[in-house]
Protein backbone atom coordinates (compact mmCIF):
# COMPACT_ATOMS: atom_id res chain seq x y z
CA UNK A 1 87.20 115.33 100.01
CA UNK A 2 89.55 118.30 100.41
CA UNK A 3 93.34 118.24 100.92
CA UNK A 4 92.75 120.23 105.02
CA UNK A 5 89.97 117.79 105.78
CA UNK A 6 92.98 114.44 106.61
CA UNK A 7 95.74 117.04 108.45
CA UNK A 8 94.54 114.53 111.39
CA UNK A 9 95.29 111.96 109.89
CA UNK A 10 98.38 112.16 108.71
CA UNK A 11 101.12 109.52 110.46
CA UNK A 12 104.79 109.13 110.24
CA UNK A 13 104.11 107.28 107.26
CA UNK A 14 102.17 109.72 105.52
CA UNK A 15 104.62 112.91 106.53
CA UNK A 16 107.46 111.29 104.25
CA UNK A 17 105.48 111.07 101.47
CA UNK A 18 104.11 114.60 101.52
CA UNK A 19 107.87 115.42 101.87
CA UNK A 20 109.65 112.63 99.45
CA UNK A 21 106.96 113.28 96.39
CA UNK A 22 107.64 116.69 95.17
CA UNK A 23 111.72 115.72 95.56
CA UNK A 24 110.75 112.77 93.00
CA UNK A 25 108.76 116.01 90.57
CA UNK A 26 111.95 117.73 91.02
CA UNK A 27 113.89 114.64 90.52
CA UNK A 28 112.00 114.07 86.92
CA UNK A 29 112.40 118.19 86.32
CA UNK A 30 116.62 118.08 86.54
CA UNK A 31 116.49 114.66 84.63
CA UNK A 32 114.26 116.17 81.72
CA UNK A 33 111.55 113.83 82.03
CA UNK A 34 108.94 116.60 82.56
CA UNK A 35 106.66 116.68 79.29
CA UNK A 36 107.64 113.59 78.41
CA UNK A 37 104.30 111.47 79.94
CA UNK A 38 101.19 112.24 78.94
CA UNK A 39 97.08 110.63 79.92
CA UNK A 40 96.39 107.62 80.04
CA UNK A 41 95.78 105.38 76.89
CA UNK A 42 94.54 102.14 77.68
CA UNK A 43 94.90 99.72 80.13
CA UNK A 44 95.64 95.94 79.09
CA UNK A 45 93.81 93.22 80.71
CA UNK A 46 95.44 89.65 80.20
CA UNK A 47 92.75 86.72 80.54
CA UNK A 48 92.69 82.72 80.42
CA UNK A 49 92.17 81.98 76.38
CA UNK A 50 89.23 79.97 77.13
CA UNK A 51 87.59 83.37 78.70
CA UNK A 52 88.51 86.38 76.56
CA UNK A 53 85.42 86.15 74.20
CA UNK A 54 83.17 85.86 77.56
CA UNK A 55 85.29 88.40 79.29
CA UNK A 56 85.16 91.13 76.22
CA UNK A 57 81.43 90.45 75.80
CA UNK A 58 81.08 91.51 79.05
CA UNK A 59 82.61 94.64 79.22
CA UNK A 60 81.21 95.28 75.54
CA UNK A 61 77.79 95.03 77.53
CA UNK A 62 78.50 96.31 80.54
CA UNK A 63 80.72 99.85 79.44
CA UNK A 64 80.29 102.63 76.73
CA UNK A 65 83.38 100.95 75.25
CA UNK A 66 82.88 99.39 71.36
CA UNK A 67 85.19 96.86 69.67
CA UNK A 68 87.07 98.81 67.17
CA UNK A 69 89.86 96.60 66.73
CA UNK A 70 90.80 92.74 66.89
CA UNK A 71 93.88 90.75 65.81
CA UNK A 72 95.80 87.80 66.28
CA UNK A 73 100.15 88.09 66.18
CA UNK A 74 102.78 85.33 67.86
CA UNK A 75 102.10 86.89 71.30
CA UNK A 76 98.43 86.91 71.37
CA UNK A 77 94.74 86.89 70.22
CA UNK A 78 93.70 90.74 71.10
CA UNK A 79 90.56 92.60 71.33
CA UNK A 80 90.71 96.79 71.89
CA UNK A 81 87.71 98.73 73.05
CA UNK A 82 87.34 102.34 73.03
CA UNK A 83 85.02 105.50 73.72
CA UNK A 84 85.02 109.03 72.76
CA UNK A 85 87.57 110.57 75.19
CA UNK A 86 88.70 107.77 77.34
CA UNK A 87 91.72 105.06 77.64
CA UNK A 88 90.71 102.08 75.53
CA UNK A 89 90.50 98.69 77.02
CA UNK A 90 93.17 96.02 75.58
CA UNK A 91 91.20 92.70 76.57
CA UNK A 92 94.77 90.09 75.01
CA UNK A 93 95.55 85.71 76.13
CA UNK A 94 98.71 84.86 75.26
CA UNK A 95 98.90 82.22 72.84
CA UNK A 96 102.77 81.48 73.99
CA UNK A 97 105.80 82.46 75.29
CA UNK A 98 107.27 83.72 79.37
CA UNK A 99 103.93 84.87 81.18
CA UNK A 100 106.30 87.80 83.24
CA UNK A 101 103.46 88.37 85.65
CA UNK A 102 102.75 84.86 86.52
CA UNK A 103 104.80 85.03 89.80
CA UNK A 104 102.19 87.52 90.95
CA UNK A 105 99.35 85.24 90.17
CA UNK A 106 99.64 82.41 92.43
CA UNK A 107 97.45 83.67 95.60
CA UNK A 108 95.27 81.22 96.37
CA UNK A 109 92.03 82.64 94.49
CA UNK A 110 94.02 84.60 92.00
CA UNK A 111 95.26 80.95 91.43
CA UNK A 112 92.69 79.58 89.78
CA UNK A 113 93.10 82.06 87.06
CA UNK A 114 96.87 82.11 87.50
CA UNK A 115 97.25 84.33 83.55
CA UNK A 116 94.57 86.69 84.61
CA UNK A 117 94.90 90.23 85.61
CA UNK A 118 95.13 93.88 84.68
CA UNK A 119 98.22 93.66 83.79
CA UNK A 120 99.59 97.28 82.46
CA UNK A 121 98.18 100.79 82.38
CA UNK A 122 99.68 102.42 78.92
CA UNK A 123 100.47 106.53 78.78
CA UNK A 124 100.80 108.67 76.10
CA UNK A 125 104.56 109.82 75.48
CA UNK A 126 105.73 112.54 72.90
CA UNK A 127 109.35 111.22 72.30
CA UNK A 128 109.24 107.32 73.31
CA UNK A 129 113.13 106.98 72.58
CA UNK A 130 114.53 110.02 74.94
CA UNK A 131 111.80 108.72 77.43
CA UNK A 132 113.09 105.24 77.77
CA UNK A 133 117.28 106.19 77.20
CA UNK A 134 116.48 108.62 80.29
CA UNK A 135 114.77 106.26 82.32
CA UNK A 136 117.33 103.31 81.86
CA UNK A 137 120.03 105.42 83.49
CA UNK A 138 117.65 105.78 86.04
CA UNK A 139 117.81 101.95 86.80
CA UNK A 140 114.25 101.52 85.27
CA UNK A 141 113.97 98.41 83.14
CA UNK A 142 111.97 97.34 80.44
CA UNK A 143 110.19 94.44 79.43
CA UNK A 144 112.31 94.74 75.59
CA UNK A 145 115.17 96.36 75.01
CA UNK A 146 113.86 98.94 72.30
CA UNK A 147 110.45 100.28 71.60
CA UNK A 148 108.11 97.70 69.88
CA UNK A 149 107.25 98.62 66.22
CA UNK A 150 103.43 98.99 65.72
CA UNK A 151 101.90 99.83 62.22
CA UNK A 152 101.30 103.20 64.09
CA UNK A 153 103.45 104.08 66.53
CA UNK A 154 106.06 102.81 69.03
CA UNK A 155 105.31 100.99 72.57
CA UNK A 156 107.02 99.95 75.72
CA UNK A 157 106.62 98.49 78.82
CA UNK A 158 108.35 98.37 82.51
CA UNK A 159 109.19 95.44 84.32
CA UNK A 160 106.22 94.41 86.42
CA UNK A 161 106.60 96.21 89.62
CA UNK A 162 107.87 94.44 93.00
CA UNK A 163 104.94 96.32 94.64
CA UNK A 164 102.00 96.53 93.07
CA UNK A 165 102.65 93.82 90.17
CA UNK A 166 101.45 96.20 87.71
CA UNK A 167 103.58 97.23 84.67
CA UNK A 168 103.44 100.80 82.77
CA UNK A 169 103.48 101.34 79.25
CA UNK A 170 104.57 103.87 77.05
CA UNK A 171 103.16 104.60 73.01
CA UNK A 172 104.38 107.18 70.72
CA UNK A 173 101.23 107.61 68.23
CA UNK A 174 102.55 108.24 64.58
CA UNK A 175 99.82 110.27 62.86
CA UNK A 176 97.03 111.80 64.27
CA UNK A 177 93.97 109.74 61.91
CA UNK A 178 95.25 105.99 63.07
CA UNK A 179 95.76 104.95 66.60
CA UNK A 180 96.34 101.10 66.22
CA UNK A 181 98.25 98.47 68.82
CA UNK A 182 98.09 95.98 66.06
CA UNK A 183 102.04 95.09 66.29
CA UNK A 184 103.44 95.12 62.97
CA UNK A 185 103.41 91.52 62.52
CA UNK A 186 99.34 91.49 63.44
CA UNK A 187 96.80 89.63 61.20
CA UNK A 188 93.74 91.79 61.85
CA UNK A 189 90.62 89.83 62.57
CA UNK A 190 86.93 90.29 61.57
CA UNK A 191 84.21 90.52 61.85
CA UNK A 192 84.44 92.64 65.25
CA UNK A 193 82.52 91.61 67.93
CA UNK A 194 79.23 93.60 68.43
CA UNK A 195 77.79 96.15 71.09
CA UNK A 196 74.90 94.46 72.80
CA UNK A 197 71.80 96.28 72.36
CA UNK A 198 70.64 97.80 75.79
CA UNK A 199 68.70 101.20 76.92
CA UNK A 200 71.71 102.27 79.83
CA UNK A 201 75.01 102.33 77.84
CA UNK A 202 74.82 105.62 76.62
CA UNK A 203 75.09 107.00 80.27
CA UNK A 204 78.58 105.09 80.84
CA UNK A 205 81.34 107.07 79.77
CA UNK A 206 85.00 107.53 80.04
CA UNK A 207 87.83 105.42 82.54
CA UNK A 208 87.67 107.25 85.65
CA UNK A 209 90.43 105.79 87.45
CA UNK A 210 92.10 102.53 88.79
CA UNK A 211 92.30 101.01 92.18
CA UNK A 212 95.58 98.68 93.04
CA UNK A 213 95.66 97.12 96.66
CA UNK A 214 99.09 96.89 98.00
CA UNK A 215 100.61 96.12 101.10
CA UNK A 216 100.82 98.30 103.88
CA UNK A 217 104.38 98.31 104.43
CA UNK A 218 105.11 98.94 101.00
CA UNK A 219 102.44 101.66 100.27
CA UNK A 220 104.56 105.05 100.35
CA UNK A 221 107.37 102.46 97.63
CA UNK A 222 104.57 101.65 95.35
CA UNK A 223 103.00 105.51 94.89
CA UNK A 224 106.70 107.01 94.61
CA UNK A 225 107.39 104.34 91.85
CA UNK A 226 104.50 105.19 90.13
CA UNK A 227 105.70 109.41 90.47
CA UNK A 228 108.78 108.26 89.38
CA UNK A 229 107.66 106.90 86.24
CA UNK A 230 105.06 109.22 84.85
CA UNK A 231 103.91 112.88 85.17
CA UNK A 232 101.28 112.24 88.15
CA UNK A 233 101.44 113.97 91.51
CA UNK A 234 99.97 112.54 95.00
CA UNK A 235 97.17 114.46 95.69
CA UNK A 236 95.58 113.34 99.29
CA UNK A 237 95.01 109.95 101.09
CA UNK A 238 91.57 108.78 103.36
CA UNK A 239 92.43 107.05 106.23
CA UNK A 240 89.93 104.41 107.49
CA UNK A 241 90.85 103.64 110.85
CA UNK A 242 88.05 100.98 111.32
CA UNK A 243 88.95 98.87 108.60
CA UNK A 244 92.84 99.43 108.76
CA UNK A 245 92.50 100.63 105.31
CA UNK A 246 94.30 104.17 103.59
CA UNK A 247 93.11 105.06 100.01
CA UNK A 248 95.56 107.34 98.36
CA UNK A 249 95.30 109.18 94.90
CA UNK A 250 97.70 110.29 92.59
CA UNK A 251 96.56 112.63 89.85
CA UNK A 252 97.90 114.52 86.70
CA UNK A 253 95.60 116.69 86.34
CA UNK A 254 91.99 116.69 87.69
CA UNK A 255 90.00 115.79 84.86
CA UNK A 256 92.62 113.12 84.19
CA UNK A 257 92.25 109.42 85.16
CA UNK A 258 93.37 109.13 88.62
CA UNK A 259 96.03 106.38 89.55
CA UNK A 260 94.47 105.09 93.60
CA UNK A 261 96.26 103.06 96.06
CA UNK A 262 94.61 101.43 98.94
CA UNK A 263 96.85 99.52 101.27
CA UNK A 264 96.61 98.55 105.06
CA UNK A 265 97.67 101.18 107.58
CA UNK A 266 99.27 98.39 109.30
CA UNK A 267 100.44 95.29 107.72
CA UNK A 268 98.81 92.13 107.44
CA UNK A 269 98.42 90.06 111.03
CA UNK A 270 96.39 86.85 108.77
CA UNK A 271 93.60 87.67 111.14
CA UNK A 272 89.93 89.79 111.05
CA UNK A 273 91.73 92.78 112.44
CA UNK A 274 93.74 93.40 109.63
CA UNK A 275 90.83 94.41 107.38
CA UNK A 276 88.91 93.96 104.04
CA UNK A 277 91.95 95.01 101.86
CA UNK A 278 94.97 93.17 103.09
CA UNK A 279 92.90 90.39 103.49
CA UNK A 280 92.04 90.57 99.23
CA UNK A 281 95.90 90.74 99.11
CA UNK A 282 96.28 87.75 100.82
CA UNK A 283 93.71 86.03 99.10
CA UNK A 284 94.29 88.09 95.16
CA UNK A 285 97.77 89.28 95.83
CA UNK A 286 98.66 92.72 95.12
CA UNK A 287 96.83 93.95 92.32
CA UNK A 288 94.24 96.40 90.65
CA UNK A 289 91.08 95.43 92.25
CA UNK A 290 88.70 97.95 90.07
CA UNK A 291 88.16 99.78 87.72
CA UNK A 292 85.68 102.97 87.46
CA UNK A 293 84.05 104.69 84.56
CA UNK A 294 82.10 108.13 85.37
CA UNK A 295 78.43 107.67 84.91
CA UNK A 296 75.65 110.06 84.16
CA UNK A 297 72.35 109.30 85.66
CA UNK A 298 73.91 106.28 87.73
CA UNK A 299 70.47 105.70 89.78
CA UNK A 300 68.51 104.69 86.57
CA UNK A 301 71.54 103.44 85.30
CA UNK A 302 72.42 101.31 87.95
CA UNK A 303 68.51 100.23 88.30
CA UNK A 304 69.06 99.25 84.61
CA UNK A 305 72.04 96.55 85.27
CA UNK A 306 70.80 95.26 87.93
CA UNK A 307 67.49 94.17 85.65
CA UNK A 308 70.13 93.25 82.85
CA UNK A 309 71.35 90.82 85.56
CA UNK A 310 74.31 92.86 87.07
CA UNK A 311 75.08 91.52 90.66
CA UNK A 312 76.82 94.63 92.90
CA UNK A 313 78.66 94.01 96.45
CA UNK A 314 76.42 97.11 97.77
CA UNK A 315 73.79 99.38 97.34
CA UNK A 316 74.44 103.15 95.74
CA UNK A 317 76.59 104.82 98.33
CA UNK A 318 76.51 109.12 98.24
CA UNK A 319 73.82 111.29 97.29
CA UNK A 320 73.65 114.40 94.86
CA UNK A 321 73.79 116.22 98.07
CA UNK A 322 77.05 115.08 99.36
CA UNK A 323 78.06 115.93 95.38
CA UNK A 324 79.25 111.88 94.83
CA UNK A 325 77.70 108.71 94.24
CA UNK A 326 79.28 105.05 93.83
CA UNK A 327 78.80 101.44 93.87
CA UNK A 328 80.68 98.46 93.25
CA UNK A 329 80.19 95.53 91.29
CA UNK A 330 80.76 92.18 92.11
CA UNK A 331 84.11 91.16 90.51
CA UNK A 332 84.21 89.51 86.58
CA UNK A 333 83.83 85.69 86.69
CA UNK A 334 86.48 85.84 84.11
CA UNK A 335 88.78 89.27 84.42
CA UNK A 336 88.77 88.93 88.31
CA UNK A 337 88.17 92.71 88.18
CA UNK A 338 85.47 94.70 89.81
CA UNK A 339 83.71 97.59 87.91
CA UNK A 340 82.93 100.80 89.35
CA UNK A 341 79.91 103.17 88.14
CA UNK A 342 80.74 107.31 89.72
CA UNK A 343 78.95 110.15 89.34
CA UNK A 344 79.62 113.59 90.96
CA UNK A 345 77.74 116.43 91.17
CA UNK A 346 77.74 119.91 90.29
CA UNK A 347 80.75 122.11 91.30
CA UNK A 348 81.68 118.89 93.68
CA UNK A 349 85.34 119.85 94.58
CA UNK A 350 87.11 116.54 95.57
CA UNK A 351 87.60 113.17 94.37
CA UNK A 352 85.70 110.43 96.86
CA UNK A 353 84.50 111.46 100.23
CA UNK A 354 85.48 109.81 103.47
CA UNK A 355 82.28 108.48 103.94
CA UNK A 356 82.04 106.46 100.44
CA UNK A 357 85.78 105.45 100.81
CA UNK A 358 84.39 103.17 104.17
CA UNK A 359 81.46 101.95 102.72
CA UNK A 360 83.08 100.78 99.13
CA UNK A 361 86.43 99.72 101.58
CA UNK A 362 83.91 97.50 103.97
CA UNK A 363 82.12 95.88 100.65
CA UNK A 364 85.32 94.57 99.36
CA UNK A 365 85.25 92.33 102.25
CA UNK A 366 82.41 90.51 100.86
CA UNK A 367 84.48 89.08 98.06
C-alpha cells in the first residue's frame, strides 16, 4: 500500500488530518520535544489475577518472547517477556489500589473481564524529566506526579486517553547492561516461568505493531493525541467502504513498530450497517484489539499452531506475490487480545495492502 494509491479516498475528514498533523510535528519542534521520544519498549497488558499465569503461558507458547523477569511490589504480581530486538511484553494484576482504566472496561463483553486490557504502550525517552515538565505545560497529565523510581531507570505514564482508553509510558534506562521495570520496592520472584518446547517459535520474532479500534467520530482526536505525545508521524489510511471501516497508521520510522487506528467512517447506527469494528466497540469498547509480531515462514508456521491447537478467525490472507501475508487469531480467553502473525516479502514497499485490510477488517466480525 502506497501513499498515491487512497488520493480517492480521502474525505473531509481525512483532508484535516493530512493538514493538522505536520502543524502538531511543528508544534513538538518549537516546544523542544523533538528527540525527546524514542521506539517502543514494551507494552503492558493488565489481566484478572486468577488468569495471568494462564495468560503469560500463553504468549510464552505462542510468541518468540521468554520470561526474563518476574516480581511481586504493592501494585502488582508482574511477569516481563522479551526478544532480541523487540518491545517486551509486561503481562501485571493488580493486587490493590484505583484500577484508572476500569471506566473503560464495562462494555458488555469487555465486562466480564472488567481489569483486563492492554493497558499502556511504553517509549523510550532520553531525558524523562524535561519530557514530562514540557508536556505538563502542554495540559498533558500524568498518572503520578514525578517519574517512578525503578532499580534502573525512571518511568511514567499519561492519563488514560478519552479516546482510545490507552495510556503512554515513558522510561529513562540508567545503564546500558540492566533494563529492569522491577520498581524499586520489587521482591523479584523465581523460578521464571519456562518457554514451552515447540518446533515454530523460532520463526516469530519482534512486535510489529498495535491495532486500537476507536470511534469514528473521534478518529482524527485519537491519532493527533497520539502525534502529540510521541515522535510518530501519520503515514496513510485504507478506507473500506463495504465494511464502514478506515485503518490508519502512524509510524516513526519504517522499521519501527507502527501505532494503527481503525475506526468507523461513519459512527455507530447499533445496527449491521455500521460494520465489524464499531460493532467490537460497542461490544469491547474502545481499545487495542491486536497485536502483531512479524513472522518468517508464516505458512509452516501458521500450519504449526494450528496443530499445537491455535484457533484463527481466518485463513492466511496475501501471497508472496502481492509481497504480504496475514492472519488473525482468535482473541485470548484470558488477555481479550487477538494475535497477529505478518510476513512481507522482498523489497515489499508498504505496510498492509487494501485487499488484506478487508479481509482481516470482515474477520473481526466473527468475534
Amino acid at each position: 500500500m502506497v501513499k498515491n494509491e487512497i488520493a480517492e479516498d480521502l474525505s473531509e475528514q481525512e483532508t484535516e488530518l493530512l493538514s493538522r498533523a505536520p502543524e502538531v510535528l511543528d508544534a513538538q519542534r518549537s516546544a523542544g520535544l523533538e528527540g525527546l521520544v524514542g521506539g517502543l519498549d514494551a507494552v503492558i497488558i493488565n489481566i484478572e489475577w486468577d488468569r495471568l499465569l494462564p495468560a503469560t503461558r500463553e504468549l510464552l507458547r505462542y510468541t518468540g518472547h521468554t520470561c526474563d523477569e518476574a516480581f511481586y511490589d504493592p501494585a502488582a504480581s508482574t511477569f516481563i517477556l522479551s526478544c532480541a530486538g523487540s518491545a517486551s511484553l509486561i503481562l501485571r494484576s493488580r493486587n490493590s489500589g484505583y484500577n484508572p482504566f476500569e471506566r473503560f472496561n464495562t462494555a458488555p463483553v469487555a465486562g466480564t473481564l472488567p481489569n483486563t486490557r492492554l493497558e499502556t504502550l511504553v517509549f523510550t525517552t532520553p531525558d524523562i524529566r524535561e519530557y514530562v515538565a514540557i508536556q505538563k505545560e502542554r495540559g498533558v497529565a500524568f498518572l503520578t506526579d514525578t517519574p517512578v523510581k525503578l532499580r534502573h531507570g525512571l518511568f511514567i505514564q499519561t492519563l488514560p486517553s478519552q479516546f482510545t482508553g490507552n495510556s503512554l509510558g515513558f522510561v529513562e534506562w540508567h545503564g546500558d547492561d540492566h533494563r529492569s521495570y522491577l520498581p524499586a520496592s520489587g521482591i523479584t520472584e523465581e523460578p521464571l516461568l519456562p518457554k514451552p518446547p515447540s518446533g515454530f517459535q523460532t520463526s516469530i520474532l519482534v512486535l510489529d505493531h498495535a491495532a486500537t479500534r476507536v470511534r469514528a467520530q473521534e478518529r482524527n482526536a485519537a491519532i493527533l493525541e497520539f502525534l502529540q505525545l510521541t515522535n510518530y508521524h501519520y503515514d496513510f489510511a485504507v478506507y473500506v467502504k463495504s465494511l464502514n471501516s478506515i485503518t490508519s497508521v502512524a509510524r516513526r520510522t519504517k522499521d519501527d513498530f507502527a501505532m494503527v487506528f481503525t475506526s468507523g467512517i461513519m459512527p455507530d447506527t447499533g445496527d449491521g450497517a455500521s460494520g465489524p469494528t464499531e460493532k467490537f466497540i460497542r461490544n469491547y469498547g474502545t481499545r487495542v484489539h491486536h497485536i502483531a509480531f512479524r513472522t518468517e515462514r508464516i505458512v509452516e508456521t501458521v500450519a504449526a499452531l494450528k496443530d499445537d491447537g491455535m484457533e484463527f478467525l481466518l485463513d492466511l490472507v496475501g501471497s508472496p506475490q502481492e509481497g504480504l501475508m496475514q492472519i488473525f487469531t482468535v482473541p485470548s480467553p484470558h488477555t481479550m487480545i487477538v494475535t497477529e502473525y505478518i510476513q512481507r516479502y522482498g523489497d515489499f514497499d508498504g505496510f498492509f495492502t487494501r485487499s488484506n485490510v478487508e479481509k482481516l477488517t470482515h474477520a473481526t466480525g466473527r468475534q
